[in-house]
Protein backbone atom coordinates (compact mmCIF):
# COMPACT_ATOMS: atom_id res chain seq x y z
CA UNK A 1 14.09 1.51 29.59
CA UNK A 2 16.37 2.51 26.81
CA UNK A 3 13.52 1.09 24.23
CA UNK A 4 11.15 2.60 25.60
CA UNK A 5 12.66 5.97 25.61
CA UNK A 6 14.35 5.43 22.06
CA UNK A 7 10.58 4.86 20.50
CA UNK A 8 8.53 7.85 22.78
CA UNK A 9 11.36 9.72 21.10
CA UNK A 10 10.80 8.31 17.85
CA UNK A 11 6.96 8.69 18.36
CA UNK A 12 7.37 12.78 19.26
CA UNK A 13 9.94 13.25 16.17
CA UNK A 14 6.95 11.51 13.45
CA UNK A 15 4.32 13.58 15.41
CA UNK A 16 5.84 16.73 15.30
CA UNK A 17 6.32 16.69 11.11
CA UNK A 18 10.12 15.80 11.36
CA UNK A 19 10.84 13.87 8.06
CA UNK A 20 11.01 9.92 8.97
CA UNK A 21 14.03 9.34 6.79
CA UNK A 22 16.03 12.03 8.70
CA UNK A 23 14.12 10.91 12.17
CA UNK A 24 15.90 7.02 11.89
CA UNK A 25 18.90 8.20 10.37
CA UNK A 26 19.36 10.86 13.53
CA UNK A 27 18.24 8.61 16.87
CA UNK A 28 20.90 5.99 16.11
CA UNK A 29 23.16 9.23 15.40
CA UNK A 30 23.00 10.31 18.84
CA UNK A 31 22.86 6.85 20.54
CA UNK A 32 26.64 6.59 19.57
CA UNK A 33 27.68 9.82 20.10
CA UNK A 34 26.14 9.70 23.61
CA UNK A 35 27.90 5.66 24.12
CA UNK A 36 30.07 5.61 21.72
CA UNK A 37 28.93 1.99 20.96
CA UNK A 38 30.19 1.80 17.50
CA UNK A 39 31.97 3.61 15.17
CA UNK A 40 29.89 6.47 12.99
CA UNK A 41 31.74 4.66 10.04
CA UNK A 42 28.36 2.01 10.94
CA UNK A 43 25.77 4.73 10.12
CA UNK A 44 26.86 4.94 6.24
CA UNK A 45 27.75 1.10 6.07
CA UNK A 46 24.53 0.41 6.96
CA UNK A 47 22.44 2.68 5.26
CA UNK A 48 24.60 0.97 2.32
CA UNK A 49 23.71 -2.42 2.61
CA UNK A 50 19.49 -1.52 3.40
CA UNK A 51 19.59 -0.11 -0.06
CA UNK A 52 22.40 -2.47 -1.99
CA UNK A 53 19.54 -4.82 -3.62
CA UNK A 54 18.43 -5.17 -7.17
CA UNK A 55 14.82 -5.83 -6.63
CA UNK A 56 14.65 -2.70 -5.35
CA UNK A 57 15.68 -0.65 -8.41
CA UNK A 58 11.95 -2.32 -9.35
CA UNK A 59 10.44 0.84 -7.61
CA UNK A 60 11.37 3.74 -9.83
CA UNK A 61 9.68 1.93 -12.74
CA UNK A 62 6.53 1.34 -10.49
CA UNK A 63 6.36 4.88 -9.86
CA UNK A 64 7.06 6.32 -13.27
CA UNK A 65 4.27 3.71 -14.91
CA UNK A 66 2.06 5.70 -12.07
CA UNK A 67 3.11 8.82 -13.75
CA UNK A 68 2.99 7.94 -17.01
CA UNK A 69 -0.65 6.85 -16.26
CA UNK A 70 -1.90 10.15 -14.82
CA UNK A 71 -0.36 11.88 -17.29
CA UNK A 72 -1.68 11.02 -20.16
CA UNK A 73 -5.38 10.56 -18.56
CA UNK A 74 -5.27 6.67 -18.30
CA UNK A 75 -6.97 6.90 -15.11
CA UNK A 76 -9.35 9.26 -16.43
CA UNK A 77 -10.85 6.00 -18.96
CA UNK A 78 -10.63 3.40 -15.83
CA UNK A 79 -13.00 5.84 -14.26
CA UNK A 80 -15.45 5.44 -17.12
CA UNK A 81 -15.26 2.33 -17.58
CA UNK A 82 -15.98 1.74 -13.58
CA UNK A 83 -18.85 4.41 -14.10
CA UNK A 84 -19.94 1.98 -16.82
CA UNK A 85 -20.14 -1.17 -14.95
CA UNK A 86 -21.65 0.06 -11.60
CA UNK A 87 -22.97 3.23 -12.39
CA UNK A 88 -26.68 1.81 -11.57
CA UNK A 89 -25.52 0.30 -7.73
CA UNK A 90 -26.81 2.61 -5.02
CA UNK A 91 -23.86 5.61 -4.19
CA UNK A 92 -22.53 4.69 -7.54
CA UNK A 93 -19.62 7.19 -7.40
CA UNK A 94 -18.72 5.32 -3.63
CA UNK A 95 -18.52 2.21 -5.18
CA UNK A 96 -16.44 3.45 -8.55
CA UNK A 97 -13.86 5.09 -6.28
CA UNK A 98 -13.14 1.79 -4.75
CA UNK A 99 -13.53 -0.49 -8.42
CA UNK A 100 -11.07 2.48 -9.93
CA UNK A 101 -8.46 1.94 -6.92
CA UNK A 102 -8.69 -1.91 -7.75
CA UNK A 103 -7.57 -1.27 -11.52
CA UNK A 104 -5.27 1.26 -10.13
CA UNK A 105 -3.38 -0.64 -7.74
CA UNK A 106 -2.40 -3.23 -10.93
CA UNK A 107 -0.68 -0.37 -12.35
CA UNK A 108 1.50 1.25 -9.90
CA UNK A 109 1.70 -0.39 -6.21
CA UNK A 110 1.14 2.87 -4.22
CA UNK A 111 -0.83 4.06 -1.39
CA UNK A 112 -0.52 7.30 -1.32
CA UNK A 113 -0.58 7.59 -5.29
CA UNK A 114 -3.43 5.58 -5.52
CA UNK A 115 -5.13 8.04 -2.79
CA UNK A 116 -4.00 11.14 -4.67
CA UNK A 117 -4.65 10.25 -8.22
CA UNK A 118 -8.18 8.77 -7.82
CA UNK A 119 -8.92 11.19 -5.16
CA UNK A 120 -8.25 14.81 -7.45
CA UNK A 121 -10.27 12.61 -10.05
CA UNK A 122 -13.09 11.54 -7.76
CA UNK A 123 -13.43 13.69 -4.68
CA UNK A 124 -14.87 16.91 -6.50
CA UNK A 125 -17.33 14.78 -8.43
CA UNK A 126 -18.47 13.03 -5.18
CA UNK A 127 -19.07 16.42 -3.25
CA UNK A 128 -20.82 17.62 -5.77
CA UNK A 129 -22.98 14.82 -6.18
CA UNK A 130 -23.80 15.49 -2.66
CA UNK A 131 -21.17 13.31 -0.62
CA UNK A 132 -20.73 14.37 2.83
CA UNK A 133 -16.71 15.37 2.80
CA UNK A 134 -15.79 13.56 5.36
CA UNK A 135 -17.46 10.19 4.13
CA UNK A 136 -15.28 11.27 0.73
CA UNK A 137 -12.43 11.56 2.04
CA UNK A 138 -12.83 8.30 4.15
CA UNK A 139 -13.22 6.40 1.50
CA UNK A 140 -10.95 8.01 -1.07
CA UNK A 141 -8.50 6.74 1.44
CA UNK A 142 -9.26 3.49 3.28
CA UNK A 143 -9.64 2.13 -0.71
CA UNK A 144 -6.22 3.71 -1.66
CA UNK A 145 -4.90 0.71 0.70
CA UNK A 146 -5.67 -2.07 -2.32
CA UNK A 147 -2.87 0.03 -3.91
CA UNK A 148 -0.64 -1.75 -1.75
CA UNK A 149 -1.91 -4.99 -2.02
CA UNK A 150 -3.43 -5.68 -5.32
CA UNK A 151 0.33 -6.81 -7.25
CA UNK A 152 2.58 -4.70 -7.90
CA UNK A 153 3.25 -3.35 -4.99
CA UNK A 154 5.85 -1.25 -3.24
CA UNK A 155 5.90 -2.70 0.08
CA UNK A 156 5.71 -6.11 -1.08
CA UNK A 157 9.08 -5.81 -3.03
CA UNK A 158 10.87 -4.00 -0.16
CA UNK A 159 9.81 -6.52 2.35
CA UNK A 160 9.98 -9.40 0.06
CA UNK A 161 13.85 -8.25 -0.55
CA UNK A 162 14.70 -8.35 3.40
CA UNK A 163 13.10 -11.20 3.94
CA UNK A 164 14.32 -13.20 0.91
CA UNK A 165 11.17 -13.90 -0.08
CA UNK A 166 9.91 -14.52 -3.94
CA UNK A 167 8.37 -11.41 -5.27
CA UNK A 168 6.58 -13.68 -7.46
CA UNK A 169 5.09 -15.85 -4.27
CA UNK A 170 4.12 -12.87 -2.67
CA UNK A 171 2.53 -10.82 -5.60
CA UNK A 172 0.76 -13.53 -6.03
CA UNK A 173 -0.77 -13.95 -2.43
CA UNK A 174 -2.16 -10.83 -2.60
CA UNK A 175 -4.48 -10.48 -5.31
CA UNK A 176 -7.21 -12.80 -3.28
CA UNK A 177 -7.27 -10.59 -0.16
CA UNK A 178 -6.85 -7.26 -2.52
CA UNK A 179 -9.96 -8.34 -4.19
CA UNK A 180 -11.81 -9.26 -0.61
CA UNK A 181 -10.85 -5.83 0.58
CA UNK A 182 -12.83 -4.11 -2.14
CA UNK A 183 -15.66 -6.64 -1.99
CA UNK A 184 -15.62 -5.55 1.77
CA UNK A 185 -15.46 -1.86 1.08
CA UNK A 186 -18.24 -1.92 -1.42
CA UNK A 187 -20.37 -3.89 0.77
CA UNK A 188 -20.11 -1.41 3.50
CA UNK A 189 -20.68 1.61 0.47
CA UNK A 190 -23.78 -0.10 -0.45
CA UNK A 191 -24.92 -0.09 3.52
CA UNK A 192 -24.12 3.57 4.49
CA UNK A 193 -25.57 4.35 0.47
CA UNK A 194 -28.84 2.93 1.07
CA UNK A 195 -29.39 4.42 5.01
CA UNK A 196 -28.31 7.69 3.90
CA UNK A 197 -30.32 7.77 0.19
CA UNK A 198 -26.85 8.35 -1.80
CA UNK A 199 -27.07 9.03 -5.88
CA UNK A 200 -27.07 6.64 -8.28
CA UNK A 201 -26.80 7.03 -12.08
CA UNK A 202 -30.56 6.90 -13.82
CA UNK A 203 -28.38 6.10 -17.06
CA UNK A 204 -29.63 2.45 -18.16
CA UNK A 205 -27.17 -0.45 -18.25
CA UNK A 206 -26.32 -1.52 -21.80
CA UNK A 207 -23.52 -3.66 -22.06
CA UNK A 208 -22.90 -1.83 -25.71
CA UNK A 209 -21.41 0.84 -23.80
CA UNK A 210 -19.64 -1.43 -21.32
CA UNK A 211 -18.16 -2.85 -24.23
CA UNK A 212 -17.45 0.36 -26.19
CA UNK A 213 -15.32 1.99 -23.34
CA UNK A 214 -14.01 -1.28 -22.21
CA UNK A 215 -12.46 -1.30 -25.94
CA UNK A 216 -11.60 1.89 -24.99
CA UNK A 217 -9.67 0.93 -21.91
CA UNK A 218 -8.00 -1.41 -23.09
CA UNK A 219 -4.56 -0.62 -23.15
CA UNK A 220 -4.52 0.25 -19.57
CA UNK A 221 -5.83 -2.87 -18.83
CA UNK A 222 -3.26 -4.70 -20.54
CA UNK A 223 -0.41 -2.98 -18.46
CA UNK A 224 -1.37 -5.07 -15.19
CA UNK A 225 -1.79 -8.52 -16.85
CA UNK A 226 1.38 -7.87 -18.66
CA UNK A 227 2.71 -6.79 -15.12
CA UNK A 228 1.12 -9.20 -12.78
CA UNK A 229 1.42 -12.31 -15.37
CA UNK A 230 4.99 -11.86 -16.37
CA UNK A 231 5.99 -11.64 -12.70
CA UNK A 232 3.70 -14.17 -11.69
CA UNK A 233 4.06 -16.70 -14.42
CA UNK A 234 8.09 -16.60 -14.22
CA UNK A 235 8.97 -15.22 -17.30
CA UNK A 236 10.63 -11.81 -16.28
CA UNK A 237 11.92 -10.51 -12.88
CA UNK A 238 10.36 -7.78 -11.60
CA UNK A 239 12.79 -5.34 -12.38
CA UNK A 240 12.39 -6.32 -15.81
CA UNK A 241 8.22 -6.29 -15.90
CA UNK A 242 8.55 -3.06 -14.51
CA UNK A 243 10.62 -1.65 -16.85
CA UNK A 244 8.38 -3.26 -19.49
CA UNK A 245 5.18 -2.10 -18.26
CA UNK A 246 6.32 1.95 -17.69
CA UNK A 247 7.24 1.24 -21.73
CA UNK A 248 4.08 0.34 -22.67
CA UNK A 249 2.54 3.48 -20.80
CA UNK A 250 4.73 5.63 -22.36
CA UNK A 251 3.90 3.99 -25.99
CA UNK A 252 0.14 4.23 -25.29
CA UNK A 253 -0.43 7.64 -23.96
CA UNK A 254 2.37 9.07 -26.72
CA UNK A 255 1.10 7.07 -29.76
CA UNK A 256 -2.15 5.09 -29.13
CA UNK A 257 -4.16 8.01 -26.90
CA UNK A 258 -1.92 10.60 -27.92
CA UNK A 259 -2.99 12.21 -24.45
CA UNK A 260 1.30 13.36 -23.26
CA UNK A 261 3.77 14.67 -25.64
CA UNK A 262 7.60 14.07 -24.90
CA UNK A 263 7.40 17.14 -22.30
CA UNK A 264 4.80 15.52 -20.08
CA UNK A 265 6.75 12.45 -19.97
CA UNK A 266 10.15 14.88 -18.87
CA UNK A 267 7.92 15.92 -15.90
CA UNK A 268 6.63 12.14 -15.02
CA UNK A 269 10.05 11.15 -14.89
CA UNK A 270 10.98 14.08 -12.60
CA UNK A 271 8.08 13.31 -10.07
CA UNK A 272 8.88 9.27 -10.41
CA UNK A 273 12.15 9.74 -9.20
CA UNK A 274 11.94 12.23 -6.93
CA UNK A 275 9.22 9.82 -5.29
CA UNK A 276 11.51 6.74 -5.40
CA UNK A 277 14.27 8.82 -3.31
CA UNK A 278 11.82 9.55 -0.75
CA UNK A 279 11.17 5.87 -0.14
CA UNK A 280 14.94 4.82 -1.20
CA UNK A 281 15.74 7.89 1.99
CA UNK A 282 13.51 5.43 4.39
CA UNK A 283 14.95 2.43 3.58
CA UNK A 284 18.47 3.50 3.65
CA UNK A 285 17.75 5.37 7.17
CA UNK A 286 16.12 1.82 8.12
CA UNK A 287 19.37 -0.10 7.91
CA UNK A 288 21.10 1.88 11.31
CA UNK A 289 18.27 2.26 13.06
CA UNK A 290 17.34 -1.45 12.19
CA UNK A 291 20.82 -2.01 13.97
CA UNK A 292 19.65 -0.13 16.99
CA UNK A 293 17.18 -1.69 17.42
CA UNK A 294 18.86 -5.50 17.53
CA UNK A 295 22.05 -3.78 19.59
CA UNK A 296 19.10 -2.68 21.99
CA UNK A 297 17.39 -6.35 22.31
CA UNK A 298 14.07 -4.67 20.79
CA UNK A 299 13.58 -7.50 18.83
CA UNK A 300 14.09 -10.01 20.52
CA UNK A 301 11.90 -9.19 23.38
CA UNK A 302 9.30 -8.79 20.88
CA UNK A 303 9.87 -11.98 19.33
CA UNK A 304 9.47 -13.37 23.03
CA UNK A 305 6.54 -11.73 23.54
CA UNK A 306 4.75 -12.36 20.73
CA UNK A 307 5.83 -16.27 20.95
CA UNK A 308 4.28 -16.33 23.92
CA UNK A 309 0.79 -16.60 22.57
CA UNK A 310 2.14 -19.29 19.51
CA UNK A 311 0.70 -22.05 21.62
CA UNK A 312 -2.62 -20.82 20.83
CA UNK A 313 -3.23 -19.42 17.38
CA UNK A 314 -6.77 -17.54 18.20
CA UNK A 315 -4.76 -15.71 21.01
CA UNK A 316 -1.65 -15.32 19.02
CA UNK A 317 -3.59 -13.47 16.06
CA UNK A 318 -5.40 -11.31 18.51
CA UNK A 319 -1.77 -9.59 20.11
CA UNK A 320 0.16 -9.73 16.40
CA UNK A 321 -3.66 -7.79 14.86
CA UNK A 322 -3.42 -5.09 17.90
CA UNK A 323 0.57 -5.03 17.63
CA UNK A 324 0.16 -3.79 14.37
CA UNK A 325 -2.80 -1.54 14.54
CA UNK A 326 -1.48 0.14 17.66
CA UNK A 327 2.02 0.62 16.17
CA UNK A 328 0.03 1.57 12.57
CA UNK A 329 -1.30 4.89 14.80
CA UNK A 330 2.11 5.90 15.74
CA UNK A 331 4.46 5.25 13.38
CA UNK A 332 4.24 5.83 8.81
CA UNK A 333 3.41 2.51 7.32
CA UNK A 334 6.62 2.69 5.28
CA UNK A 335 8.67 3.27 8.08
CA UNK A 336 6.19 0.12 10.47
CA UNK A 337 7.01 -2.04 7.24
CA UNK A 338 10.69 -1.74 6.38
CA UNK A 339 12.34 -1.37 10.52
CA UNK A 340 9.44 -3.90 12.07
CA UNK A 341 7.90 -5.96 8.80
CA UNK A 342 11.17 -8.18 9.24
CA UNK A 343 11.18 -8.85 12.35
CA UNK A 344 7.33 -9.95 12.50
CA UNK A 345 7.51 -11.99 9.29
CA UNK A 346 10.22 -14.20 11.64
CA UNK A 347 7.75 -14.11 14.34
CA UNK A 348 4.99 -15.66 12.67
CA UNK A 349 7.49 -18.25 10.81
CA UNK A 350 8.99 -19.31 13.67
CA UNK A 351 5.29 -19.50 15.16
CA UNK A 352 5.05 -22.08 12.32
CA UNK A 353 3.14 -19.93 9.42
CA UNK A 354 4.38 -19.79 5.74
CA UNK A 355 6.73 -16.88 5.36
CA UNK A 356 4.44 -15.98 1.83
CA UNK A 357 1.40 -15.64 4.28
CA UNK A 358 3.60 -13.99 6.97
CA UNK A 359 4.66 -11.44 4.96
CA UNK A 360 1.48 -10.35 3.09
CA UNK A 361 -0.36 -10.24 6.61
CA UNK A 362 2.47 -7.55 7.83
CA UNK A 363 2.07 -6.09 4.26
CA UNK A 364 -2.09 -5.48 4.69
CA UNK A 365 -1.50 -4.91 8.30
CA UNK A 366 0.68 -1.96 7.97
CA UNK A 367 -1.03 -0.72 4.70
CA UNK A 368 -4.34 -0.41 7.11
CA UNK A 369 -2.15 1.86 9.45
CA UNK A 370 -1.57 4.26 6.36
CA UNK A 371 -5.42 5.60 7.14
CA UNK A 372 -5.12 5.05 10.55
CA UNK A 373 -5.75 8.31 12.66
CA UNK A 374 -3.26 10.01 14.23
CA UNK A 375 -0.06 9.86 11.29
CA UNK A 376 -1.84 8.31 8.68
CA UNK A 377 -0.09 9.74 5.60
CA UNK A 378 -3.30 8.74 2.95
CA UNK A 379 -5.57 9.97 5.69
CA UNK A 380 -4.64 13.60 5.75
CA UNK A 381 -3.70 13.53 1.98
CA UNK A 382 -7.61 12.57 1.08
CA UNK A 383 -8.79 14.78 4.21
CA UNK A 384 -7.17 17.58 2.16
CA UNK A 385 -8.36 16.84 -0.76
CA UNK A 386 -11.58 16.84 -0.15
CA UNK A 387 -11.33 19.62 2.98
CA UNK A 388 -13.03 17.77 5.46
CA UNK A 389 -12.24 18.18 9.18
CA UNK A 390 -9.52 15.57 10.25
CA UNK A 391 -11.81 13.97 13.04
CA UNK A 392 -15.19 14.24 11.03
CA UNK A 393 -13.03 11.83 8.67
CA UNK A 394 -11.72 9.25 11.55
CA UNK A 395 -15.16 8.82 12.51
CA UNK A 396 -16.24 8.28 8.79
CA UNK A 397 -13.28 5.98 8.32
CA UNK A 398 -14.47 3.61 11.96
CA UNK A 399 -16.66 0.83 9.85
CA UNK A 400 -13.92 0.33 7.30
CA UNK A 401 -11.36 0.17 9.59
CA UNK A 402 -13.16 -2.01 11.72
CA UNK A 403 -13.70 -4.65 8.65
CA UNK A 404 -10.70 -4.25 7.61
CA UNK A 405 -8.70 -5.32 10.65
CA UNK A 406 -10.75 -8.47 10.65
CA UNK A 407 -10.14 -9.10 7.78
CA UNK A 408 -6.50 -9.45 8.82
CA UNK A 409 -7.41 -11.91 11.72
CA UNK A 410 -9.02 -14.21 9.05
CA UNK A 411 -5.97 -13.98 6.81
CA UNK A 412 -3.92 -15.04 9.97
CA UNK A 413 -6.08 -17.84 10.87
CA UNK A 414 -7.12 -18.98 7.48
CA UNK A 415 -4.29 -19.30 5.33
CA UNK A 416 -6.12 -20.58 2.29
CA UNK A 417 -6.40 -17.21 1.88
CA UNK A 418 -3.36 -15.72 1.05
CA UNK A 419 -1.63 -19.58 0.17
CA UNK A 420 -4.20 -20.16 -2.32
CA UNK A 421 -2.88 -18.75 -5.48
CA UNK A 422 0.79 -19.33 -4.53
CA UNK A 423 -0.07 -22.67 -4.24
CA UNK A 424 -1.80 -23.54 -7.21
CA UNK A 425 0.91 -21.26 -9.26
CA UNK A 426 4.03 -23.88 -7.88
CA UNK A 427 5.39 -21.30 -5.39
CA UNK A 428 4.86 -23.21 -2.17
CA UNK A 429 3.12 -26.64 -1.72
């Protein structure tokens, strides 16, 4: 009974707009005023320890390279270059919104960057190319989710770091099902493109041009192979390839574009950091509630529950897929990730999956409930963006969402998958 109360309470807080850093830090708050189960010394200890971890000082560097990149109109080239490659596919600006969030995601590991950067780049273009808003806005943010997947990414660090996972490992597993995602998404494009008679560029294909702007480009290509491959292929941390690759933004938008001057890069570092407190607010204010949560016996009756169905794996991927899609409506995927991601990762290894696999499924899972209607945080930001109605955009958003969250079943019954790369790169056998 106490669960259930402490998450409809939870639930309301989120609903209602009350900041979720200042919603996990408060329930546990009360629960020992009102029992007076611990001592409040716990609250600060804990919130302590969630954030005492190296790995994590990875995130501030993520962000900034983000910054960096907008700034000095990195982005801006990745679009034409994407423009260049597919402009002649059928709803050509669809399916560049989703290539774009694929180069993206390499670059700065961020959901709801990914979904506001491409989408104040892409969203006015689409309308007025005659893109139903809501269909924008769909999928502006259902493709924002390879952000989070694609290495480097956010999530994958935190959770990697309370699990005691390799970042490495994990980075690794998900560039196959990052790159199935958009495969997915611009299958589905092509569908809805062709029934409804989208736009497509009349500009002939000439892989001169490809090549020109791909020249062009590259410098902002290089900064996620010089990410992905040093953290990948062992030779830096990625604290260290993060600071390296937010460097070599800098360097090329100050010197080799000569797009920012030492001002822009003042406000970049401003907005990067004042990001990476927001999320460095959650996971502190994850550690006591985290706490709560065990004192309460939350997860280990979840644990039970969810072993339960381990004896049959069809069965057991069906309750862990509608777990996290029903607690991916309720609750901010940041929040889903860093309290529950733990907990589930356990689950599944103690169900007698890899923990690289475990993880990255909890990773995609709860990256999925970022655009899930009702809290979805990438969901309203593209359904402002673009000004479409909030429930003209869930129904826009059903056929991803649907493909998507099968897309997790296979990666929990196939683990080829996500074990693939990992495997063949010597971090699991």
């Amino acid at each position: 009974m106490e669960i259930l109360l402490l998450l409809a309470v939870l639930v309301i807080l989120i609903l209602a707009g009350a900041p979720i850093g200042f919603t996990l830090i408060l329930i546990p708050v009360v629960y020992i005023l009102i029992t007076d189960a611990a001592p409040m010394i716990l609250i600060p200890s804990q919130m302590f320890s969630a954030i005492d971890s190296v790995p994590l000082t990875a995130i501030p560097f993520f962000m900034l390279t983000g910054e960096l990149m907008t700034s000095a109109t990195i982005t801006d080239r990745l679009v034409e270059f994407s423009k260049r490659i597919i402009g002649r596919m059928r709803g050509s600006m669809a399916q560049v919104n989703v290539l774009v969030s694929m180069f993206f995601a390499g670059m700065n590991g961020s959901v709801v960057a990914d979904t506001a950067t491409v989408g104040s780049l892409l969203v006015p273009a689409m309308k007025r190319s005659g893109y139903p808003p809501a269909f924008t806005a769909a999928i502006t943010a259902v493709s924002s989710t390879i952000g989070g997947i694609i290495p480097p990414s956010i999530m994958m660090i935190v959770l990697a770091n309370a699990g005691g996972i390799s970042v490495g490992a994990l980075f690794a597993a998900g560039i196959v099902p990052g790159i199935l995602i958009g495969a997915i998404l611009m299958a589905i494009n092509h569908v809805i493109a062709v029934r409804n008679n989208f736009e497509r560029s009349e500009e002939p294909f000439s892989l001169k041009a490809v090549a020109v702007v791909g020249y062009k480009s590259s410098f902002a290509l290089l900064i996620p192979i010089v990410l992905v491959g040093s953290v990948v292929g062992g030779i830096a941390g990625v604290v260290e390839a993060g600071a390296l690759t937010a460097t070599i933004a800098m360097l090329v938008g100050l010197f080799i574009y000569r797009t920012i001057t030492w001002s822009n890069c003042k406000g970049a570092f401003v907005r990067a950091f004042r990001n990476s407190a927001m999320v460095f607010i959650i996971i502190a204010a994850s550690g006591p509630f985290s706490w709560l949560l065990t004192s309460l016996g939350a997860n280990t009756q979840l644990e039970e529950w969810l072993l339960g169905y381990a004896h049959n794996p069809l069965l057991f991927a069906l309750a862990l897929v509608a777990f996290i899609c029903l607690l991916g409506m309720v609750m901010d995927s940041a929040a889903n990730i860093i309290v529950v991601g733990p907990v589930l990762v356990d689950v599944m290894v103690k169900a007698g999956y890899p923990d690289v696999q475990a993880a990255l499924v909890v990773v995609v899972g709860f990256l999925i409930g970022s655009v899930t209607p009702p809290v979805g945080v990438a969901y309203f930001t593209a359904s402002a963006i673009a000004k479409a109605r909030l429930e003209s955009v869930a129904i826009a958003m059903l056929p991803y969402l649907a493909a998507l969250f099968g897309l997790l079943f296979l990666l929990i019954v196939i683990p080829d998958i996500t074990m693939f790369l990992p495997k063949l790169m010597g971090f699991a056998k």
